[in-house]
PDB file of N, CA and C in Angstrom:
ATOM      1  N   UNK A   1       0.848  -1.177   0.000  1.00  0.00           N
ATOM      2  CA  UNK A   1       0.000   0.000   0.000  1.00  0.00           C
ATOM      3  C   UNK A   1       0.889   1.234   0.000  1.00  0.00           C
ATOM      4  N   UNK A   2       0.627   2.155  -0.764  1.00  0.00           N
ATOM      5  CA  UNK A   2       1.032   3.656  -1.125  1.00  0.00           C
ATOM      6  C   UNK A   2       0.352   4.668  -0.315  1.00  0.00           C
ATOM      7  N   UNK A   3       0.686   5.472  -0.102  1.00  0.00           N
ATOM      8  CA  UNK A   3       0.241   6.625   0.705  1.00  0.00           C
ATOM      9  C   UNK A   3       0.726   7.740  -0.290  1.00  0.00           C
ATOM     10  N   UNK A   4       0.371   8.416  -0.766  1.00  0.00           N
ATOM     11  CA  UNK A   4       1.010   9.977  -1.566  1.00  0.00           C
ATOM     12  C   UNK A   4       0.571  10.735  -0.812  1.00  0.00           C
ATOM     13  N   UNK A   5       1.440  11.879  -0.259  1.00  0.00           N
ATOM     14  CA  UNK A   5       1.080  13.082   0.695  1.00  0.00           C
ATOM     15  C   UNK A   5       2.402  13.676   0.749  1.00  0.00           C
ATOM     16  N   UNK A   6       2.507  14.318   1.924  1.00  0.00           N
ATOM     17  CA  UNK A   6       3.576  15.084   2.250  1.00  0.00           C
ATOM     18  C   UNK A   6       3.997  14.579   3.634  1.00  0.00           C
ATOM     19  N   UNK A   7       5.667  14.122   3.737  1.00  0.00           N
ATOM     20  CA  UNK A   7       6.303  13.917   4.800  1.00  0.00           C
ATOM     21  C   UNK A   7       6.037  14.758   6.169  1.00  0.00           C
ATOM     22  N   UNK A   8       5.724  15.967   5.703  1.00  0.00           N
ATOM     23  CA  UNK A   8       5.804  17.100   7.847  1.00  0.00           C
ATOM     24  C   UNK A   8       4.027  17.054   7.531  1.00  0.00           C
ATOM     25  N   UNK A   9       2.917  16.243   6.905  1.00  0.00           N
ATOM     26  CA  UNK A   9       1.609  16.439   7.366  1.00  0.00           C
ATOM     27  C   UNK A   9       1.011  15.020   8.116  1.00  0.00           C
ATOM     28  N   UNK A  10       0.675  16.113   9.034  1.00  0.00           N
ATOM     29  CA  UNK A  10      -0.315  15.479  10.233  1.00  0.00           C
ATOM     30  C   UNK A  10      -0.947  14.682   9.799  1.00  0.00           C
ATOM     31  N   UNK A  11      -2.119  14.773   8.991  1.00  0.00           N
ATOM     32  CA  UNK A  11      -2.937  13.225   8.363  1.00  0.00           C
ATOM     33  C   UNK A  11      -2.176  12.506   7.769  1.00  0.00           C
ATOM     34  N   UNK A  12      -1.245  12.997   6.774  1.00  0.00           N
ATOM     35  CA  UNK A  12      -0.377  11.557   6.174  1.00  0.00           C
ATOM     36  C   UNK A  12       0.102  10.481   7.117  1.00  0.00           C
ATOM     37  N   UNK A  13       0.927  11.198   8.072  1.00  0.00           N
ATOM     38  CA  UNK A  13       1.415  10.232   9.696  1.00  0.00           C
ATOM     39  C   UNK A  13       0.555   9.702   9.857  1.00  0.00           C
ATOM     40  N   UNK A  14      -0.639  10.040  10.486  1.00  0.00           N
ATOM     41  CA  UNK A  14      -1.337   9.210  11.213  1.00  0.00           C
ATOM     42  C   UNK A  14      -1.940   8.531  10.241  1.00  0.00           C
ATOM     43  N   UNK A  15      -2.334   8.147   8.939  1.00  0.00           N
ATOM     44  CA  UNK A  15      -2.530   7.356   8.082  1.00  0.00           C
ATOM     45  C   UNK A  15      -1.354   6.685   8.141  1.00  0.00           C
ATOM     46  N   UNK A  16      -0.186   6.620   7.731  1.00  0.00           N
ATOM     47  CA  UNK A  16       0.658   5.579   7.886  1.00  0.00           C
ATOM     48  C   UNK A  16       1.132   4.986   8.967  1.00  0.00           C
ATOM     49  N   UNK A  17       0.534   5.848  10.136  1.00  0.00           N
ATOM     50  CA  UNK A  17       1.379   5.149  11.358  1.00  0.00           C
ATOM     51  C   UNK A  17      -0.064   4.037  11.762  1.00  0.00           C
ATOM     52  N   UNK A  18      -1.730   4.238  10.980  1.00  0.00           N
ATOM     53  CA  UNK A  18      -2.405   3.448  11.302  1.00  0.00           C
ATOM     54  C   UNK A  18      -2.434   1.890  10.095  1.00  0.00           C
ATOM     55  N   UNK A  19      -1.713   2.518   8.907  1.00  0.00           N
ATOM     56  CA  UNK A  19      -1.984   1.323   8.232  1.00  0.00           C
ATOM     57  C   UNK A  19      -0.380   0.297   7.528  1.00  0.00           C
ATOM     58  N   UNK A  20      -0.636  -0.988   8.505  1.00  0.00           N
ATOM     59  CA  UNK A  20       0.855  -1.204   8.542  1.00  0.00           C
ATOM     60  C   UNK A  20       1.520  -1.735   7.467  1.00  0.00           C
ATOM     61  N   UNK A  21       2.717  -1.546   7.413  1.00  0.00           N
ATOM     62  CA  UNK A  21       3.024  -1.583   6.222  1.00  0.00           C
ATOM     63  C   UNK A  21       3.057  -0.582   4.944  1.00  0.00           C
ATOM     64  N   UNK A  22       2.549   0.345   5.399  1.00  0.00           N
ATOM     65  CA  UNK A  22       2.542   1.213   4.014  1.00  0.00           C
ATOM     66  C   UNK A  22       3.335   2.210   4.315  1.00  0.00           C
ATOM     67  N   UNK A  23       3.530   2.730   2.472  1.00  0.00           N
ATOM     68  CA  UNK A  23       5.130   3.145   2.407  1.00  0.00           C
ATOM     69  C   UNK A  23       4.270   4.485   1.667  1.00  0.00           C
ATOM     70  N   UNK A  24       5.062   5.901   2.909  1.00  0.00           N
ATOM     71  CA  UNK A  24       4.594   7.459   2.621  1.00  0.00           C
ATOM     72  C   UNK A  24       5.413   8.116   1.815  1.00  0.00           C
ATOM     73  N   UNK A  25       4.599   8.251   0.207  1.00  0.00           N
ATOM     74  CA  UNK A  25       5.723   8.505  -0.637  1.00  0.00           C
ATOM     75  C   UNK A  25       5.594  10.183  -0.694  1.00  0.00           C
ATOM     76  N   UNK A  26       6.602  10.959  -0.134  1.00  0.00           N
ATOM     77  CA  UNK A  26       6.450  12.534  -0.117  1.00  0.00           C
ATOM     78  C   UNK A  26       6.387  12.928  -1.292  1.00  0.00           C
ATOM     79  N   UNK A  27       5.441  13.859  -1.778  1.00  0.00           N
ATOM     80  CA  UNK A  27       5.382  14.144  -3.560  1.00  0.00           C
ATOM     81  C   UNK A  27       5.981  14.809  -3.814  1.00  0.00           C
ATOM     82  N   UNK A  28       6.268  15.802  -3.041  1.00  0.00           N
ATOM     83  CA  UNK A  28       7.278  17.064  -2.809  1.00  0.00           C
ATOM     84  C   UNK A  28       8.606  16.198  -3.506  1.00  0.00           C
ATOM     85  N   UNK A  29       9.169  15.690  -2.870  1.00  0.00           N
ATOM     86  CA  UNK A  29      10.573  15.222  -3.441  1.00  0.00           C
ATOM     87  C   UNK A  29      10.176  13.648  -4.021  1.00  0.00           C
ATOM     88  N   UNK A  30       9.772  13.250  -4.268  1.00  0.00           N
ATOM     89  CA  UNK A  30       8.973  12.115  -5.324  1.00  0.00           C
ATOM     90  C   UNK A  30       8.050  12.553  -5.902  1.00  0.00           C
ATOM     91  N   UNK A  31       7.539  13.514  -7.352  1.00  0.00           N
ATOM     92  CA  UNK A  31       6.673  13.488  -7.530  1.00  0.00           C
ATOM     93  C   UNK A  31       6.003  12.429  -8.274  1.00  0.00           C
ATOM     94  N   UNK A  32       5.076  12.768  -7.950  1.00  0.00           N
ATOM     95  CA  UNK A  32       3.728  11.484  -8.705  1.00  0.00           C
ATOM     96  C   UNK A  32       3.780  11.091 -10.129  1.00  0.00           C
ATOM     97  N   UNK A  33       3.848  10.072 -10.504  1.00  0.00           N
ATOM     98  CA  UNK A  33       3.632   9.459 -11.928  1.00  0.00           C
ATOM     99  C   UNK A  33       2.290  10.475 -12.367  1.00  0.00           C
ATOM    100  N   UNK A  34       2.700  11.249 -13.925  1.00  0.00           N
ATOM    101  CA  UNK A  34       1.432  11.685 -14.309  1.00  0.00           C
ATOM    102  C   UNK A  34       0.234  11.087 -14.490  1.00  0.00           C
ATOM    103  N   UNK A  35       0.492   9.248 -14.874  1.00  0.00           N
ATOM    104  CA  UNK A  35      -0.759   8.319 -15.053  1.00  0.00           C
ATOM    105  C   UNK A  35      -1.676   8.233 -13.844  1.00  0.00           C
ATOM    106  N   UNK A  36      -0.687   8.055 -12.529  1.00  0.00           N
ATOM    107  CA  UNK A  36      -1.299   7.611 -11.581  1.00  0.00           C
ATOM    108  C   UNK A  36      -2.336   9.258 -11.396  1.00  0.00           C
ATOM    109  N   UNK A  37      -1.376  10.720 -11.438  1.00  0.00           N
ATOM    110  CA  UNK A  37      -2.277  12.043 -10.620  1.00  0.00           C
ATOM    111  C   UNK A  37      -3.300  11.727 -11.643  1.00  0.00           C
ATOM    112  N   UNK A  38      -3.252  11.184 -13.101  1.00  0.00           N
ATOM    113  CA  UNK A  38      -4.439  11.475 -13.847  1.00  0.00           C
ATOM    114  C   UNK A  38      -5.623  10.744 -14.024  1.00  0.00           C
ATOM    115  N   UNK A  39      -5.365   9.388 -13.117  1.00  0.00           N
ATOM    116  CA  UNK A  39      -6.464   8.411 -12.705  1.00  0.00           C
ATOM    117  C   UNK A  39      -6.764   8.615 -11.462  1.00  0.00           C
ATOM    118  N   UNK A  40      -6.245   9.863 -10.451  1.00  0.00           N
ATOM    119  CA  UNK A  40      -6.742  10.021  -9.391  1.00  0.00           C
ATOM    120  C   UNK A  40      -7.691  10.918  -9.884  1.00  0.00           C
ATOM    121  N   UNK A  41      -7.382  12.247 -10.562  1.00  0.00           N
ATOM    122  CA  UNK A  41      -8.128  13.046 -10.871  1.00  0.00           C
ATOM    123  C   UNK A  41      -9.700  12.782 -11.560  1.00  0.00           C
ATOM    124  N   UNK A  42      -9.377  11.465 -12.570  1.00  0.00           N
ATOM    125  CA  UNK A  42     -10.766  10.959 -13.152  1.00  0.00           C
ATOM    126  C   UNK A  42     -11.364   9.700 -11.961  1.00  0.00           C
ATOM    127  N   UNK A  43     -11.163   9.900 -10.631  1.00  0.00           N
ATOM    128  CA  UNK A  43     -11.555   8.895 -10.056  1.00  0.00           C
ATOM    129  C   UNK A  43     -12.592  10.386  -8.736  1.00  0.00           C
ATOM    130  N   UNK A  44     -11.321  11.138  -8.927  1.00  0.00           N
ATOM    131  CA  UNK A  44     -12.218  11.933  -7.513  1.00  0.00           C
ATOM    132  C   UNK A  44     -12.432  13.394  -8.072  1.00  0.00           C
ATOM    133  N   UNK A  45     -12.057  13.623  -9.131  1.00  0.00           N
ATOM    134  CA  UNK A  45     -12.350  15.363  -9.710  1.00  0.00           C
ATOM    135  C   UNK A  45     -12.022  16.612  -9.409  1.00  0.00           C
ATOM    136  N   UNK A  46     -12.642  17.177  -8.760  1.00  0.00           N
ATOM    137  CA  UNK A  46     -12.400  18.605  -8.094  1.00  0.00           C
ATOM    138  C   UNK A  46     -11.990  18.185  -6.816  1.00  0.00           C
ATOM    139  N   UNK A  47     -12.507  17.260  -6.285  1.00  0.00           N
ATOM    140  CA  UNK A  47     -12.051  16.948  -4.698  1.00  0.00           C
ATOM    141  C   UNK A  47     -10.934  16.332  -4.565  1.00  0.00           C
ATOM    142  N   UNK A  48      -9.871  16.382  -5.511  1.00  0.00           N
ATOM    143  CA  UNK A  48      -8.942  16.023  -5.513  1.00  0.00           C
ATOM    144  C   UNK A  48      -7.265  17.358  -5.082  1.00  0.00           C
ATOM    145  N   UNK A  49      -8.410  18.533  -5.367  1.00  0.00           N
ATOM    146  CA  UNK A  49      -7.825  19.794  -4.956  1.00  0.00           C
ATOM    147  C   UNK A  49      -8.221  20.269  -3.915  1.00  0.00           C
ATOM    148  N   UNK A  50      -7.173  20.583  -3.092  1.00  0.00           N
ATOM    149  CA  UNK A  50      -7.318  21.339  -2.005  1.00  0.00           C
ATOM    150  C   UNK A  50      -7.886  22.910  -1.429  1.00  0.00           C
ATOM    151  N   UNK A  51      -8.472  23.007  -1.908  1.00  0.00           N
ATOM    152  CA  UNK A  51      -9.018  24.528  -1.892  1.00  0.00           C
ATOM    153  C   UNK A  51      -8.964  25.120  -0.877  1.00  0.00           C
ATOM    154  N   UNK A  52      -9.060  24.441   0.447  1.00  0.00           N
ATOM    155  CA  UNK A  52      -8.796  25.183   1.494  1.00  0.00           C
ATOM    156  C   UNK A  52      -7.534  25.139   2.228  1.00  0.00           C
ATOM    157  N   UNK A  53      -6.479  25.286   1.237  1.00  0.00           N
ATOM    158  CA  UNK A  53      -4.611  24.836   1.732  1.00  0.00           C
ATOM    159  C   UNK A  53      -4.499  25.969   1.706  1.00  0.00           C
ATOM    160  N   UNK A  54      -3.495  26.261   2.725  1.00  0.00           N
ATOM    161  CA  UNK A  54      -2.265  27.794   2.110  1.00  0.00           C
ATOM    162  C   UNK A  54      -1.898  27.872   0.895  1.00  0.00           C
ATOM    163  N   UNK A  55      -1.311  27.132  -0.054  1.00  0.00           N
ATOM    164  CA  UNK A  55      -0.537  27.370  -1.165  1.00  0.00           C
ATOM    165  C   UNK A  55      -2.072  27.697  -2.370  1.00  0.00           C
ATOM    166  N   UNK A  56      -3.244  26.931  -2.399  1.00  0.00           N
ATOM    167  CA  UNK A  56      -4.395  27.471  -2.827  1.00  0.00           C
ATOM    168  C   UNK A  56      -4.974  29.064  -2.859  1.00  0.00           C
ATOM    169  N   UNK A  57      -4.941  29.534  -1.425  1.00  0.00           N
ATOM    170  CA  UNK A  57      -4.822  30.972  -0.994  1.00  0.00           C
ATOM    171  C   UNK A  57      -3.666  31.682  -1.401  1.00  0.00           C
ATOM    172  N   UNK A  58      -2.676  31.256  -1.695  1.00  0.00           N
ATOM    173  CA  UNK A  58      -1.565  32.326  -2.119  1.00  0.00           C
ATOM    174  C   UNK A  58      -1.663  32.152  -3.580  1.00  0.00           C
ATOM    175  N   UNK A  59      -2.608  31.552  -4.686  1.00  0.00           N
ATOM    176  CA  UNK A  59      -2.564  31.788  -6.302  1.00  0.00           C
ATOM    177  C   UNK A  59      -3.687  32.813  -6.339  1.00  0.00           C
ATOM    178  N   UNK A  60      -3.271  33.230  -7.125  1.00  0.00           N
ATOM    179  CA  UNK A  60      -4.258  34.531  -7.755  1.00  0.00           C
ATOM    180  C   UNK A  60      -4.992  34.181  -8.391  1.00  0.00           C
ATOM    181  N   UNK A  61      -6.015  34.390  -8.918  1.00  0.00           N
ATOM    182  CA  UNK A  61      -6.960  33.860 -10.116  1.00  0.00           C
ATOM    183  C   UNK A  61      -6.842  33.643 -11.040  1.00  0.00           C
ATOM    184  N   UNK A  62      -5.955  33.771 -11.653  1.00  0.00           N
ATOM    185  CA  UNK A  62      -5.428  33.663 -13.054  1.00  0.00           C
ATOM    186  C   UNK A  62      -5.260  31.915 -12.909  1.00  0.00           C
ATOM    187  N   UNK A  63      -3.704  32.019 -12.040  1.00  0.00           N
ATOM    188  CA  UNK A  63      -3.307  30.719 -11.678  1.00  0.00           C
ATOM    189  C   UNK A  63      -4.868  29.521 -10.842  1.00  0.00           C
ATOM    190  N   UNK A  64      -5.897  29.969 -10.597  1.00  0.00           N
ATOM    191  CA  UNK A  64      -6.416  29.254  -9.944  1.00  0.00           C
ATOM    192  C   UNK A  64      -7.735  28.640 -10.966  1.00  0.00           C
ATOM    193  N   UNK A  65      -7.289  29.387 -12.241  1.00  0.00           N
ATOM    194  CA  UNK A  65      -7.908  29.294 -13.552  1.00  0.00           C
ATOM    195  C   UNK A  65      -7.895  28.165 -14.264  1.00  0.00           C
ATOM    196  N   UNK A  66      -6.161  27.599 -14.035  1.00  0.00           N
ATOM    197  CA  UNK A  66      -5.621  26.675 -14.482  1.00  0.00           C
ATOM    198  C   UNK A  66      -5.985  25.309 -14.656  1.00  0.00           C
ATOM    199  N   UNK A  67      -6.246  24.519 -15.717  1.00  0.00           N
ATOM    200  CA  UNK A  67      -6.498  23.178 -15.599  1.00  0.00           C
ATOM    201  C   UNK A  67      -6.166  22.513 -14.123  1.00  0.00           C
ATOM    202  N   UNK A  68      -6.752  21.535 -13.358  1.00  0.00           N
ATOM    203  CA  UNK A  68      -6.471  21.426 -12.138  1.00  0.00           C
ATOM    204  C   UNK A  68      -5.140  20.079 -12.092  1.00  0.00           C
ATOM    205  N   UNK A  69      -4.618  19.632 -13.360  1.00  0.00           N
ATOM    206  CA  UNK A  69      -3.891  18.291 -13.069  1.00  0.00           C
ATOM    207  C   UNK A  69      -2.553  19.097 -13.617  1.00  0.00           C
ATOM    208  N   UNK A  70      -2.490  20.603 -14.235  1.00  0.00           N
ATOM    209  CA  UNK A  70      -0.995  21.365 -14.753  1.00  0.00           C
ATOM    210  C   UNK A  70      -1.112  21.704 -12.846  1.00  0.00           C
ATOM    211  N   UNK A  71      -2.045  22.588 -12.258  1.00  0.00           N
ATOM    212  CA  UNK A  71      -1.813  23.104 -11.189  1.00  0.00           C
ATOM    213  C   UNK A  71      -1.304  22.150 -10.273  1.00  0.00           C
ATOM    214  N   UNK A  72      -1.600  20.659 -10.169  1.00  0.00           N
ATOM    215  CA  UNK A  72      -0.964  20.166  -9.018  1.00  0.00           C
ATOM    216  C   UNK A  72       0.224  18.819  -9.200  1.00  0.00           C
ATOM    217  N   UNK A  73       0.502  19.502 -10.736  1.00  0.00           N
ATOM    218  CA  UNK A  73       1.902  19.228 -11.442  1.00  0.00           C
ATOM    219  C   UNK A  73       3.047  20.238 -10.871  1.00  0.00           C
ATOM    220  N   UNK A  74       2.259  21.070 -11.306  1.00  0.00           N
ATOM    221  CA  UNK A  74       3.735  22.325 -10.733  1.00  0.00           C
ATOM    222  C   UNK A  74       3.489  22.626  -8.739  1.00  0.00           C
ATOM    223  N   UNK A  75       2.412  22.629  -7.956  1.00  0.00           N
ATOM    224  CA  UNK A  75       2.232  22.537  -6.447  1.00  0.00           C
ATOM    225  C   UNK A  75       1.848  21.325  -6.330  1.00  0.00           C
ATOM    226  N   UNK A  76       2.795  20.563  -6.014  1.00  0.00           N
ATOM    227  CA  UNK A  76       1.974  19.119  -5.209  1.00  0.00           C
ATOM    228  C   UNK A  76       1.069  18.950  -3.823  1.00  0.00           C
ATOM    229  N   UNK A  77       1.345  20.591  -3.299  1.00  0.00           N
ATOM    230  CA  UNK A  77       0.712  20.591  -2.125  1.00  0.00           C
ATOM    231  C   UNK A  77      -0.714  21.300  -2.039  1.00  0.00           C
ATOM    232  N   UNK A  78      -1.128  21.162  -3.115  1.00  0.00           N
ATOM    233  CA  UNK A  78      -2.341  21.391  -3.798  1.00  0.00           C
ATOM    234  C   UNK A  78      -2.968  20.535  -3.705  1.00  0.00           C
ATOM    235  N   UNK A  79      -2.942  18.930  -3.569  1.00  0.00           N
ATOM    236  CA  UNK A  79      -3.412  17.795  -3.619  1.00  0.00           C
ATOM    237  C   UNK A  79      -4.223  17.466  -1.976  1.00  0.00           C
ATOM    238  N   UNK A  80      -5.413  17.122  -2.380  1.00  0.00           N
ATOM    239  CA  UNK A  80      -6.022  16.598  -0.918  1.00  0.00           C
ATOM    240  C   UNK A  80      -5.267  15.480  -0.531  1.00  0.00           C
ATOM    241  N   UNK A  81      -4.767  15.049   1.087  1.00  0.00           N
ATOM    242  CA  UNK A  81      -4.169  14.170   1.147  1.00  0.00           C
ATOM    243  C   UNK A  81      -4.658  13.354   2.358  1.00  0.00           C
ATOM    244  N   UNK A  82      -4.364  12.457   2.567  1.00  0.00           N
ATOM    245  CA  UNK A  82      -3.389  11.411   1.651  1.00  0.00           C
ATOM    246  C   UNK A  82      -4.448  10.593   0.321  1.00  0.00           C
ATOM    247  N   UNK A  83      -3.495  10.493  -0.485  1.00  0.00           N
ATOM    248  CA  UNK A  83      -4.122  10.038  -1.810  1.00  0.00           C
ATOM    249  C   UNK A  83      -3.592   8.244  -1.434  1.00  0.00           C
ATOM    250  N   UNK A  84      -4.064   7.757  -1.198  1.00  0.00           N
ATOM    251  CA  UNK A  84      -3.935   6.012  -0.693  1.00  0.00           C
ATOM    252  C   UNK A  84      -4.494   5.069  -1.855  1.00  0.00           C
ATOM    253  N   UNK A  85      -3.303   3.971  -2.119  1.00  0.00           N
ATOM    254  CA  UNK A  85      -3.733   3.179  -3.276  1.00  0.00           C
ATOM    255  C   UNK A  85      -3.015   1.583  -2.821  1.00  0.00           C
ATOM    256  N   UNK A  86      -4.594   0.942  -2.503  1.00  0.00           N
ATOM    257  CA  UNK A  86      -4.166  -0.057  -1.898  1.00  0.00           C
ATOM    258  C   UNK A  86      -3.478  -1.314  -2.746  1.00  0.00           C
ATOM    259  N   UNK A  87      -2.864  -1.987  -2.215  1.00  0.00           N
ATOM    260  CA  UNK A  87      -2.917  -3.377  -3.176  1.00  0.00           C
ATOM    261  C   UNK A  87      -3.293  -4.061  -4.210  1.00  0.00           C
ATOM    262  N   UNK A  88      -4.569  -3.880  -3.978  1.00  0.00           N
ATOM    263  CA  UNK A  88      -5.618  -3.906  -5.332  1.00  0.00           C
ATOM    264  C   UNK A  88      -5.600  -2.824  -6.320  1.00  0.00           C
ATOM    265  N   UNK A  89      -4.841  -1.836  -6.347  1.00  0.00           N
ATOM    266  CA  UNK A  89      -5.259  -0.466  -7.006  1.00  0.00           C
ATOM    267  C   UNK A  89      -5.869   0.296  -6.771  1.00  0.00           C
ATOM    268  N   UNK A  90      -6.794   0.061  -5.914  1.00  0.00           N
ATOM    269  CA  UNK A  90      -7.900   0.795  -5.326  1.00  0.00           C
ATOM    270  C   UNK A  90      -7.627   1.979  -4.961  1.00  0.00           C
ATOM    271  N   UNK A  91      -8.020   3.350  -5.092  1.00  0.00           N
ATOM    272  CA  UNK A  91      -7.685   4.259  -4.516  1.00  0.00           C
ATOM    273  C   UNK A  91      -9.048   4.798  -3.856  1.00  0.00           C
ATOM    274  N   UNK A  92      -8.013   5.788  -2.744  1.00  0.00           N
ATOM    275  CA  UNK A  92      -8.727   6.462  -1.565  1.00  0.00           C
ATOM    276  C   UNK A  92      -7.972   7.831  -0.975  1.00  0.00           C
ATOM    277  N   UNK A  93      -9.012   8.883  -1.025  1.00  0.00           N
ATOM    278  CA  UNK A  93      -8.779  10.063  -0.956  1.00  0.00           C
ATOM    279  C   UNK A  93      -8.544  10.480   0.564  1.00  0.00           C
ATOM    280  N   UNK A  94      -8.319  11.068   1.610  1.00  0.00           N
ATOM    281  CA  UNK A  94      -8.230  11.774   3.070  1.00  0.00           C
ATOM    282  C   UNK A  94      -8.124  10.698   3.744  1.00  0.00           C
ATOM    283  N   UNK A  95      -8.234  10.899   4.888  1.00  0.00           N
ATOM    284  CA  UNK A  95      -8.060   9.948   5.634  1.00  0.00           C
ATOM    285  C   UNK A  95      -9.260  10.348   7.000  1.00  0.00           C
ATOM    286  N   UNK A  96     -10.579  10.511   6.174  1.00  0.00           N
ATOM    287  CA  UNK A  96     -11.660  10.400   7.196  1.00  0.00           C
ATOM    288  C   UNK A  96     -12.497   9.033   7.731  1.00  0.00           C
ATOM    289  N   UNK A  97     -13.635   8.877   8.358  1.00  0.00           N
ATOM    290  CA  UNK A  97     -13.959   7.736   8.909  1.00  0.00           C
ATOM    291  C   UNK A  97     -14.171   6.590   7.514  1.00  0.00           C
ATOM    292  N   UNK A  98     -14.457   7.617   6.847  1.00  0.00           N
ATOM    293  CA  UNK A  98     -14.800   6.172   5.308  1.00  0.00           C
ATOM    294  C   UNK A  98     -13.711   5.470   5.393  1.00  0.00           C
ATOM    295  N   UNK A  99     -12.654   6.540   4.763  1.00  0.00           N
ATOM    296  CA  UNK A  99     -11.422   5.859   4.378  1.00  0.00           C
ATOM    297  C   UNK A  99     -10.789   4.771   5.511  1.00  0.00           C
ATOM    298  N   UNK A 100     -10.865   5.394   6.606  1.00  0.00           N
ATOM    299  CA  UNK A 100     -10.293   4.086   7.956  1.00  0.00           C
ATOM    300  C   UNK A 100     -11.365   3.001   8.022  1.00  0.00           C
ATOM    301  N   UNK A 101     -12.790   3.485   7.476  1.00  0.00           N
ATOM    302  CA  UNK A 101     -13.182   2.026   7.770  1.00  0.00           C
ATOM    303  C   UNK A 101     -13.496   1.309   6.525  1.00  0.00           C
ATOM    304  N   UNK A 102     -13.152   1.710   5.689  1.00  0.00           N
ATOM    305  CA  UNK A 102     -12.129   0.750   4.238  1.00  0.00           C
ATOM    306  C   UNK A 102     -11.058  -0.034   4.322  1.00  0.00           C
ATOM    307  N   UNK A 103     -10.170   0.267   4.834  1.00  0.00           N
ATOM    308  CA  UNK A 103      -8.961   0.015   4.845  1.00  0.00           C
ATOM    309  C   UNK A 103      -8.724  -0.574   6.428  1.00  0.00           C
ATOM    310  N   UNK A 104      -8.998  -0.037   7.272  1.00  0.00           N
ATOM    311  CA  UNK A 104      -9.221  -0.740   8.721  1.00  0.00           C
ATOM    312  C   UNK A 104      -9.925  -2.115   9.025  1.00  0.00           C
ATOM    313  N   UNK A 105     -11.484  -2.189   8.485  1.00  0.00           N
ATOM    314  CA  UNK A 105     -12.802  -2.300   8.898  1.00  0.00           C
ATOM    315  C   UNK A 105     -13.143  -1.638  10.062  1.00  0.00           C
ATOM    316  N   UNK A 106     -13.099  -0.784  10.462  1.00  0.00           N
ATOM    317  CA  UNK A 106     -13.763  -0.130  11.600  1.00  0.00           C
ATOM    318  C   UNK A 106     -14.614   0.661  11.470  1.00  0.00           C
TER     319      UNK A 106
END
């Protein structure tokens, strides 16, 4: 199991420190295979962007204009996280009660 997020965020940790075995790939300095951001994007859409991040608030409109898979090509921290892709391929967006009780059963 994959985890994509960012190494210093709070939900990524505690997603990996709850699901064992899985390996937290920081996008920041690994970025993401374009296939994989572009089957996340046709899997979860707009909610795949972070709209309510700092780095979201610091683009201007122009930039916030932008196709959303160039924008979180060039900011990876644009991306809702953790982006989780289990074994099966399966992917899974945050790490709220769905997602833990997917991947948990709880």
């Amino acid at each position: 199991m994959r985890l994509y997020g960012l190494k210093n965020c709070d939900t990524c940790r505690k997603a990996a420190k709850a699901l064992d075995g899985a390996v937290l790939v920081d996008i920041r300095a690994d970025p993401m295979d374009p296939g994989l951001r572009a089957a996340a994007y046709a899997q979860f859409g707009a909610a795949l962007v972070n709209t309510r991040s700092t780095t979201w608030r610091g683009l201007d409109e122009v930039e916030r204009a932008r196709p959303a898979l160039e924008l979180l090509a060039e900011h990876p921290a644009l991306m809702k996280r953790p982006l989780i892709v289990d074994d099966q391929g399966a992917m899974h967006l945050g790490w709220g009660k769905d997602v833990q009780a997917a991947l948990l059963g709880k």
